[in-house]
PDB file of N, CA and C in Angstrom:
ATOM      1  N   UNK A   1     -20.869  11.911   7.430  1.00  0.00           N
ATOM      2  CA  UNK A   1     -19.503  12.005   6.931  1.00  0.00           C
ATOM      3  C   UNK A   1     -19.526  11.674   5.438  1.00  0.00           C
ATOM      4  N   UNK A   2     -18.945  12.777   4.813  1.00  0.00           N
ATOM      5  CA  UNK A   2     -18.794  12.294   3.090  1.00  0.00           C
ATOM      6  C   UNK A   2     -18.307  11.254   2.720  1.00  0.00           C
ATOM      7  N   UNK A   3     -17.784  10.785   1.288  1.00  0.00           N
ATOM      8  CA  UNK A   3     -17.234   9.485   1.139  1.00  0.00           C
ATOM      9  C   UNK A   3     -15.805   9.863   1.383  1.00  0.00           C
ATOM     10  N   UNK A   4     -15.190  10.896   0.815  1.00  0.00           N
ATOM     11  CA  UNK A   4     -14.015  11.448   1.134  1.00  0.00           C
ATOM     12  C   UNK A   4     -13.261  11.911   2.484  1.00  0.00           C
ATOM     13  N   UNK A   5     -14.318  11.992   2.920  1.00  0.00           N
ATOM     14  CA  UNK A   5     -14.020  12.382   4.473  1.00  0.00           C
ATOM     15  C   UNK A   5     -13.797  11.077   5.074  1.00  0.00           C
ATOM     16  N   UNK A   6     -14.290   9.890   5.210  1.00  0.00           N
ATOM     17  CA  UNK A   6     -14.455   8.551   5.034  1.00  0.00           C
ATOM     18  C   UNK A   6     -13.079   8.293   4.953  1.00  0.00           C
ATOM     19  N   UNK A   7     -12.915   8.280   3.761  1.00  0.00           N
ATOM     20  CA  UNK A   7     -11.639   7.694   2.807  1.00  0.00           C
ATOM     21  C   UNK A   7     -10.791   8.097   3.563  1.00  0.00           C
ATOM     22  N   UNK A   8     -10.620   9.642   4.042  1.00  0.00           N
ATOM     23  CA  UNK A   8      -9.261  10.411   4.462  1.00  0.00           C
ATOM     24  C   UNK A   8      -9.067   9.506   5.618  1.00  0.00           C
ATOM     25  N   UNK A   9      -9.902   9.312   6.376  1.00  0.00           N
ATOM     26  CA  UNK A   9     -10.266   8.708   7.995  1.00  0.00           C
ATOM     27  C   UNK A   9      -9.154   7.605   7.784  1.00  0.00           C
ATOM     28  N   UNK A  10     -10.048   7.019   6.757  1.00  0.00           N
ATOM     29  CA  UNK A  10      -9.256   5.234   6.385  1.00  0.00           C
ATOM     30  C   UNK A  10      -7.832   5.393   6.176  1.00  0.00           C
ATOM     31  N   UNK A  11      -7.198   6.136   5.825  1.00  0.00           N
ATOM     32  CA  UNK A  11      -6.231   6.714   5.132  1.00  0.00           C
ATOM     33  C   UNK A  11      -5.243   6.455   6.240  1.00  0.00           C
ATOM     34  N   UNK A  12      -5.648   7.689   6.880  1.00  0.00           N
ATOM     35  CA  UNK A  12      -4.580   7.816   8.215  1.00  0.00           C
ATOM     36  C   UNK A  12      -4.588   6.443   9.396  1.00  0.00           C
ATOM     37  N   UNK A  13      -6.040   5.480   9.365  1.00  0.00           N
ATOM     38  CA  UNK A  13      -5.481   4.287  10.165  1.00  0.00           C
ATOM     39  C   UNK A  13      -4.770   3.797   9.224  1.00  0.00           C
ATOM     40  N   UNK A  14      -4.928   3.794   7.990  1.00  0.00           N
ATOM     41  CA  UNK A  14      -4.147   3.073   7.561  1.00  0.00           C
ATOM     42  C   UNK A  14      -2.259   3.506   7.680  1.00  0.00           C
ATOM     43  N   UNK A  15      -2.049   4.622   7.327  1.00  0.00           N
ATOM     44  CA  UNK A  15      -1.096   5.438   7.375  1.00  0.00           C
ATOM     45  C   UNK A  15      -0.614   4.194   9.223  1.00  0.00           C
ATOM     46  N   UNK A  16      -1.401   4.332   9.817  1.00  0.00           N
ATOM     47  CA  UNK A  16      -0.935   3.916  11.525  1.00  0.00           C
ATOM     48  C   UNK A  16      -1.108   2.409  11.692  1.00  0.00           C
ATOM     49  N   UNK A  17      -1.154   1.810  10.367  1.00  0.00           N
ATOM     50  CA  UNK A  17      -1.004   0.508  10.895  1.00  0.00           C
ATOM     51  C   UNK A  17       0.586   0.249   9.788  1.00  0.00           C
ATOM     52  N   UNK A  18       0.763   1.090   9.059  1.00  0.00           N
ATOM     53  CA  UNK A  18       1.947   0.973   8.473  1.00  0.00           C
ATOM     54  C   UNK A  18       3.027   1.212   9.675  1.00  0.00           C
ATOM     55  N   UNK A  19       2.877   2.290  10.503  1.00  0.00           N
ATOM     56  CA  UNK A  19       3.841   2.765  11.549  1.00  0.00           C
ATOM     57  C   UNK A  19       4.390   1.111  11.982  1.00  0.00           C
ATOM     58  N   UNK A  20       2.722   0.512  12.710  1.00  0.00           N
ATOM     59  CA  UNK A  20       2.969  -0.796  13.694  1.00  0.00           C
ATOM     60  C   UNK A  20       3.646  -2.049  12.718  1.00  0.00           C
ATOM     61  N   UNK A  21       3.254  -1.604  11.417  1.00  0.00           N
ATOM     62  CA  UNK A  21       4.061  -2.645  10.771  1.00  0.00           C
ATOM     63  C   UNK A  21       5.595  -2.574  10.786  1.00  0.00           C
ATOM     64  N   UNK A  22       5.618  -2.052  10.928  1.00  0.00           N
ATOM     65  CA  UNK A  22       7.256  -1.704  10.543  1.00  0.00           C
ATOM     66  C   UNK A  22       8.112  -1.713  12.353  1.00  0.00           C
ATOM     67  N   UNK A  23       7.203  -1.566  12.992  1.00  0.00           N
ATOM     68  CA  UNK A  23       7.510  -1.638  14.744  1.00  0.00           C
ATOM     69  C   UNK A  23       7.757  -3.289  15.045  1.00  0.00           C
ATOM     70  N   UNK A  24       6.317  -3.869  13.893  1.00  0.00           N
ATOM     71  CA  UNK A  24       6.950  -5.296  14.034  1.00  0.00           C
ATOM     72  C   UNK A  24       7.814  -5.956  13.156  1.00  0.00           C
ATOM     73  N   UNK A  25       8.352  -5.354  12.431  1.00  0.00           N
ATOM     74  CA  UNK A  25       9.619  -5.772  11.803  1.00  0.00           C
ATOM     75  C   UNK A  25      11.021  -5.433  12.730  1.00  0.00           C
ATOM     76  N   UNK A  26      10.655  -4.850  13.191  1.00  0.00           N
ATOM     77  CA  UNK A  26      12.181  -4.413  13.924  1.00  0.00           C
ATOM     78  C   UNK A  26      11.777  -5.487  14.693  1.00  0.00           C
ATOM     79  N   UNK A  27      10.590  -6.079  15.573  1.00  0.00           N
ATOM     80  CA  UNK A  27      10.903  -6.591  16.764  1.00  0.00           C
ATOM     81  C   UNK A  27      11.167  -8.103  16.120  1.00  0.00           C
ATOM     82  N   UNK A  28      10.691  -8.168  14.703  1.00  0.00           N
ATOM     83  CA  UNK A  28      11.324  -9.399  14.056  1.00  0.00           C
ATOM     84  C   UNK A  28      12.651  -9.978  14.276  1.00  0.00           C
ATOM     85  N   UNK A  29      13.233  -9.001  13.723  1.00  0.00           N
ATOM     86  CA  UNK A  29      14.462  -8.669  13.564  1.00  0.00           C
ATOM     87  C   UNK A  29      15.368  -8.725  14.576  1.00  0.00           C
ATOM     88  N   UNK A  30      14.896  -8.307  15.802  1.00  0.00           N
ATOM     89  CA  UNK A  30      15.553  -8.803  17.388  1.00  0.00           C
ATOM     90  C   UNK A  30      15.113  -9.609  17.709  1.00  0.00           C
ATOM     91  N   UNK A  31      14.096 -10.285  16.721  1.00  0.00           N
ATOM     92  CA  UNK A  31      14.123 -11.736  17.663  1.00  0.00           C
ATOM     93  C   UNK A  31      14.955 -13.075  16.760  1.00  0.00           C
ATOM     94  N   UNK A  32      15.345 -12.528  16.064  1.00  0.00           N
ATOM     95  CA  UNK A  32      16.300 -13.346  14.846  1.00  0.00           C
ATOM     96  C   UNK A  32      17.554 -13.250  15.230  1.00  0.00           C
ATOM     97  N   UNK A  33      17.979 -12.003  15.706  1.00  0.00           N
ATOM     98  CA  UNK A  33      19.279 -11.226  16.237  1.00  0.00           C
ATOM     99  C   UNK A  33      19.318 -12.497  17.589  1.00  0.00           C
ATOM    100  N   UNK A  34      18.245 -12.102  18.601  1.00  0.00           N
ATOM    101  CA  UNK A  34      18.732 -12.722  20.178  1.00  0.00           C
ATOM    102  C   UNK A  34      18.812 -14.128  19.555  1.00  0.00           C
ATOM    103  N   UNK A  35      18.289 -14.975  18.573  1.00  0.00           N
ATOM    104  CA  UNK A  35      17.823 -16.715  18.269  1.00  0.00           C
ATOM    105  C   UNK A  35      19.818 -16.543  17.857  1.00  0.00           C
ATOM    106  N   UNK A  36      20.203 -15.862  17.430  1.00  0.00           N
ATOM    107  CA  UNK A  36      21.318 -16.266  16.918  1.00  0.00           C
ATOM    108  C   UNK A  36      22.249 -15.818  17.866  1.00  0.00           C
ATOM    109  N   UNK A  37      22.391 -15.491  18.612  1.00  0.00           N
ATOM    110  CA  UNK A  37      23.710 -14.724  19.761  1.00  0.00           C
ATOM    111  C   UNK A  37      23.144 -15.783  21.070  1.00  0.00           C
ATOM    112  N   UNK A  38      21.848 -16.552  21.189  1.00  0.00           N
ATOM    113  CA  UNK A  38      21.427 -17.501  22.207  1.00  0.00           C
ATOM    114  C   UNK A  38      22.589 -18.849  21.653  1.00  0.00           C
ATOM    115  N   UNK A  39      23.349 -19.084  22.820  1.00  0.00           N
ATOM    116  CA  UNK A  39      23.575 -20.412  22.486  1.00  0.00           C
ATOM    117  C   UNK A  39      23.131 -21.623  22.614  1.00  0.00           C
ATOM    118  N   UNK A  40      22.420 -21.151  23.069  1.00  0.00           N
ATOM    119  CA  UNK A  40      21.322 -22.564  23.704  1.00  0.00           C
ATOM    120  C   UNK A  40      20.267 -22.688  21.932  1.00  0.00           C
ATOM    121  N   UNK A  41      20.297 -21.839  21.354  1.00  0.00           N
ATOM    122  CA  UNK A  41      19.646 -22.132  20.167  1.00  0.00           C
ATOM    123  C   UNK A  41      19.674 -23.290  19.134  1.00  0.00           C
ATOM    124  N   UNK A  42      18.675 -23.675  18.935  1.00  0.00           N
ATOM    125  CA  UNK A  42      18.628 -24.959  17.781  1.00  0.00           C
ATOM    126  C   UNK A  42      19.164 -24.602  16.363  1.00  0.00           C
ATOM    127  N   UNK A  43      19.556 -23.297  16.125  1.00  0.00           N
ATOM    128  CA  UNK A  43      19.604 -22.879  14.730  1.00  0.00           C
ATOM    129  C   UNK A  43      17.952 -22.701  14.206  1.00  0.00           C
ATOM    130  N   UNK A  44      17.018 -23.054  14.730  1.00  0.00           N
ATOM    131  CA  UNK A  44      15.978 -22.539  14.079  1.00  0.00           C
ATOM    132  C   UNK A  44      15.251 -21.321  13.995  1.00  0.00           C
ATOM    133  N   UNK A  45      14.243 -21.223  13.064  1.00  0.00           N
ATOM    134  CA  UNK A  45      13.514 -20.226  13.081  1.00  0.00           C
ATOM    135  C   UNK A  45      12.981 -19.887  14.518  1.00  0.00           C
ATOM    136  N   UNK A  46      12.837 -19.054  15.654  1.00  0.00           N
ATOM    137  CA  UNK A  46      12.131 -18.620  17.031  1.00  0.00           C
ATOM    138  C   UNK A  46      10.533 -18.752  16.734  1.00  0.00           C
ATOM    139  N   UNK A  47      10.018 -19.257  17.555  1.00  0.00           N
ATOM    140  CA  UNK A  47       8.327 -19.200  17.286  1.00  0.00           C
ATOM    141  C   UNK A  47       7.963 -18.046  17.284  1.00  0.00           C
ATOM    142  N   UNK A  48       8.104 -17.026  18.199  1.00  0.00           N
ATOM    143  CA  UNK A  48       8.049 -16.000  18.518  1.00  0.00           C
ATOM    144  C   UNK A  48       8.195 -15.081  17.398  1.00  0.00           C
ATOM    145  N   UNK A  49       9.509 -15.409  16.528  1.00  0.00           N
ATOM    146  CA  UNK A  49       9.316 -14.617  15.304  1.00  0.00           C
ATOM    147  C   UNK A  49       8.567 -14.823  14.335  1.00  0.00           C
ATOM    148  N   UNK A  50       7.865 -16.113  13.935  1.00  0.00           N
ATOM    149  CA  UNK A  50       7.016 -16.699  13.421  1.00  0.00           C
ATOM    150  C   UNK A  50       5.761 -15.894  13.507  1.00  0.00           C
ATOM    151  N   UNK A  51       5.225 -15.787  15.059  1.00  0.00           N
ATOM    152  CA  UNK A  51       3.996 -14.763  15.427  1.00  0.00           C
ATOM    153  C   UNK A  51       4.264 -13.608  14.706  1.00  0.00           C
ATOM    154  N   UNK A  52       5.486 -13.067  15.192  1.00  0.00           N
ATOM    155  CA  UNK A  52       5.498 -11.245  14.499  1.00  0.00           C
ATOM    156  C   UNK A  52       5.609 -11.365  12.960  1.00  0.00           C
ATOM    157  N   UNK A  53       5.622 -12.270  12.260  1.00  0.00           N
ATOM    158  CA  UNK A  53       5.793 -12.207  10.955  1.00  0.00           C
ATOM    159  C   UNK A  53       4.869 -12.468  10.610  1.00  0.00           C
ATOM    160  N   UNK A  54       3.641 -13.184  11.444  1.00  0.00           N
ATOM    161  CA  UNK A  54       2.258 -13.593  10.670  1.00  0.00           C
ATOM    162  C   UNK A  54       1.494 -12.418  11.273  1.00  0.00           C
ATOM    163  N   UNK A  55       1.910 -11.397  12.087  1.00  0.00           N
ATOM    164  CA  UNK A  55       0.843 -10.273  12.725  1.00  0.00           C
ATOM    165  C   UNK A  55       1.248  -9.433  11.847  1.00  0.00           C
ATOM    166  N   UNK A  56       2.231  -9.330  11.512  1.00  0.00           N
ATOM    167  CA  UNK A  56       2.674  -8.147  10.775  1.00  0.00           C
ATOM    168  C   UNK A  56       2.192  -7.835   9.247  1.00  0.00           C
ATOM    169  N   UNK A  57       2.132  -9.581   8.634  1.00  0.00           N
ATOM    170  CA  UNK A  57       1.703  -9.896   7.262  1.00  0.00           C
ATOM    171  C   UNK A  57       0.243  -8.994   7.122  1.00  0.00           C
ATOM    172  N   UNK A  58      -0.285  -9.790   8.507  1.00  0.00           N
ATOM    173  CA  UNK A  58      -1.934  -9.392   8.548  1.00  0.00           C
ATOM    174  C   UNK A  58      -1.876  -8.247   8.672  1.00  0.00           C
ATOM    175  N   UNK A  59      -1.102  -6.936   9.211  1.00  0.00           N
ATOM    176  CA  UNK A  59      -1.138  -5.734   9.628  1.00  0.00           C
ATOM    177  C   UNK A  59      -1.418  -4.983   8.254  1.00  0.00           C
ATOM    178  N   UNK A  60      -0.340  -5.395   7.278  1.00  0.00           N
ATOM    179  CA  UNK A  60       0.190  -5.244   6.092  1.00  0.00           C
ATOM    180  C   UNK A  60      -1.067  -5.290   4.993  1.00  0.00           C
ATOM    181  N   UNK A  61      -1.686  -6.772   5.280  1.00  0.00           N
ATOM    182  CA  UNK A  61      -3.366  -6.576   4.530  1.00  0.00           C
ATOM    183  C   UNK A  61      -4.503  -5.664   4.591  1.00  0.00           C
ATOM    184  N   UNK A  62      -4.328  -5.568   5.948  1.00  0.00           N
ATOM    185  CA  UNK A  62      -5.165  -4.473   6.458  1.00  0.00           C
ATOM    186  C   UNK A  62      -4.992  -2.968   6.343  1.00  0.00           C
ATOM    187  N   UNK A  63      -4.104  -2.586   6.009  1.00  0.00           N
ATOM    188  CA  UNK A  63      -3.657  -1.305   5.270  1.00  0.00           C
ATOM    189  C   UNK A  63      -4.200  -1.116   4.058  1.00  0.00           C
ATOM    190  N   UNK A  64      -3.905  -1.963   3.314  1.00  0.00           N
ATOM    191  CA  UNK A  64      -4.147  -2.053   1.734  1.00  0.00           C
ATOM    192  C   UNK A  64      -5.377  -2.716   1.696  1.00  0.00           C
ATOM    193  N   UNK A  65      -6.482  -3.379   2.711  1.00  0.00           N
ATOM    194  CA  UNK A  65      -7.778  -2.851   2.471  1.00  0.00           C
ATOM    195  C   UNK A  65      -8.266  -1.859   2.631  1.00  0.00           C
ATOM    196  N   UNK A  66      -7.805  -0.838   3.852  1.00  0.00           N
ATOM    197  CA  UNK A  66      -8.571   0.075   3.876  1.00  0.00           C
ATOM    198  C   UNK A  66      -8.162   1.250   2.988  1.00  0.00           C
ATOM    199  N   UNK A  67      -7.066   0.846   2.296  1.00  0.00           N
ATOM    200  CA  UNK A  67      -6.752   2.153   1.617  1.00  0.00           C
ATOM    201  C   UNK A  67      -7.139   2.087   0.127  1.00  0.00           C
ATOM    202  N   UNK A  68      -8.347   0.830  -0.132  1.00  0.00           N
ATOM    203  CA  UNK A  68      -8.954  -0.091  -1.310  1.00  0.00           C
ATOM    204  C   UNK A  68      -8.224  -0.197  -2.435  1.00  0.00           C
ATOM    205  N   UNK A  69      -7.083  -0.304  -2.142  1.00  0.00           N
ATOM    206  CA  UNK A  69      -5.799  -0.859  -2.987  1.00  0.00           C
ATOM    207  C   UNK A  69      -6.317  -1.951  -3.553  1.00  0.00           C
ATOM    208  N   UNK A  70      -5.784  -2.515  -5.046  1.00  0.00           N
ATOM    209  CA  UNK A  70      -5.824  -3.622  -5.132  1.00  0.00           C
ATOM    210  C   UNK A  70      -4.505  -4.404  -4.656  1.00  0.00           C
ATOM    211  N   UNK A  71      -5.656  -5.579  -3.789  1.00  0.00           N
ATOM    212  CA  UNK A  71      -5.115  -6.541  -3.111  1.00  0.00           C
ATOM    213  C   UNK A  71      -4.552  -7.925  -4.223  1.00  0.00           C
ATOM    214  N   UNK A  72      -3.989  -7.593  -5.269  1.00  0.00           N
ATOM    215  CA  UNK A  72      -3.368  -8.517  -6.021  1.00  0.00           C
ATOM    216  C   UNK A  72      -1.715  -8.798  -5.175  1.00  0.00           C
ATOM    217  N   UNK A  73      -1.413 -10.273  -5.082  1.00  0.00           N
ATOM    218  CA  UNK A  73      -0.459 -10.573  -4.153  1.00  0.00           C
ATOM    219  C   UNK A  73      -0.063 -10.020  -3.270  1.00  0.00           C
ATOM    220  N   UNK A  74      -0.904  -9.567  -2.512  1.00  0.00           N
ATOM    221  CA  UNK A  74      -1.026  -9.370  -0.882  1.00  0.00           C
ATOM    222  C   UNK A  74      -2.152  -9.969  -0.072  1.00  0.00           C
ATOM    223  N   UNK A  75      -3.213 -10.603  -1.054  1.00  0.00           N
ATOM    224  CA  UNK A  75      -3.877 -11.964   0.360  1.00  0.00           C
ATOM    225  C   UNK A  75      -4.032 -13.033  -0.446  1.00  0.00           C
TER     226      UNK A  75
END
């Protein structure tokens, strides 16, 4: 496989981890939504959203390595 052919490869996972990034922002986002319509809620941040915001961060790095972006304030 060429280097370009390579690259293109990288490209499109990358292209597909942008999709999942953004899949886990929405599910962020409903889990911020249900923490606040729960009355049983502490007012705090949900752990749960905590996870999708640190998978998602990482999702987010991993794009922009493989797409050999510079990684200036993104790790």
């Amino acid at each position: 496989m060429k280097g370009h052919e390579l690259q293109d490869d990288l490209d499109r996972v990358a292209d597909s981890l942008d999709t999942l990034s953004e899949a886990l922002a929405e599910l962020g986002i409903a889990a911020l939504r249900a923490a606040i319509d729960d009355p049983d809620s502490d007012g705090r941040r949900p752990e749960v959203e905590k996870r999708i915001s640190r998978a998602r961060r990482s999702v987010e790095k991993a794009a922009v390595i493989l797409r050999n972006e510079s990684t200036a304030g993104m790790l």
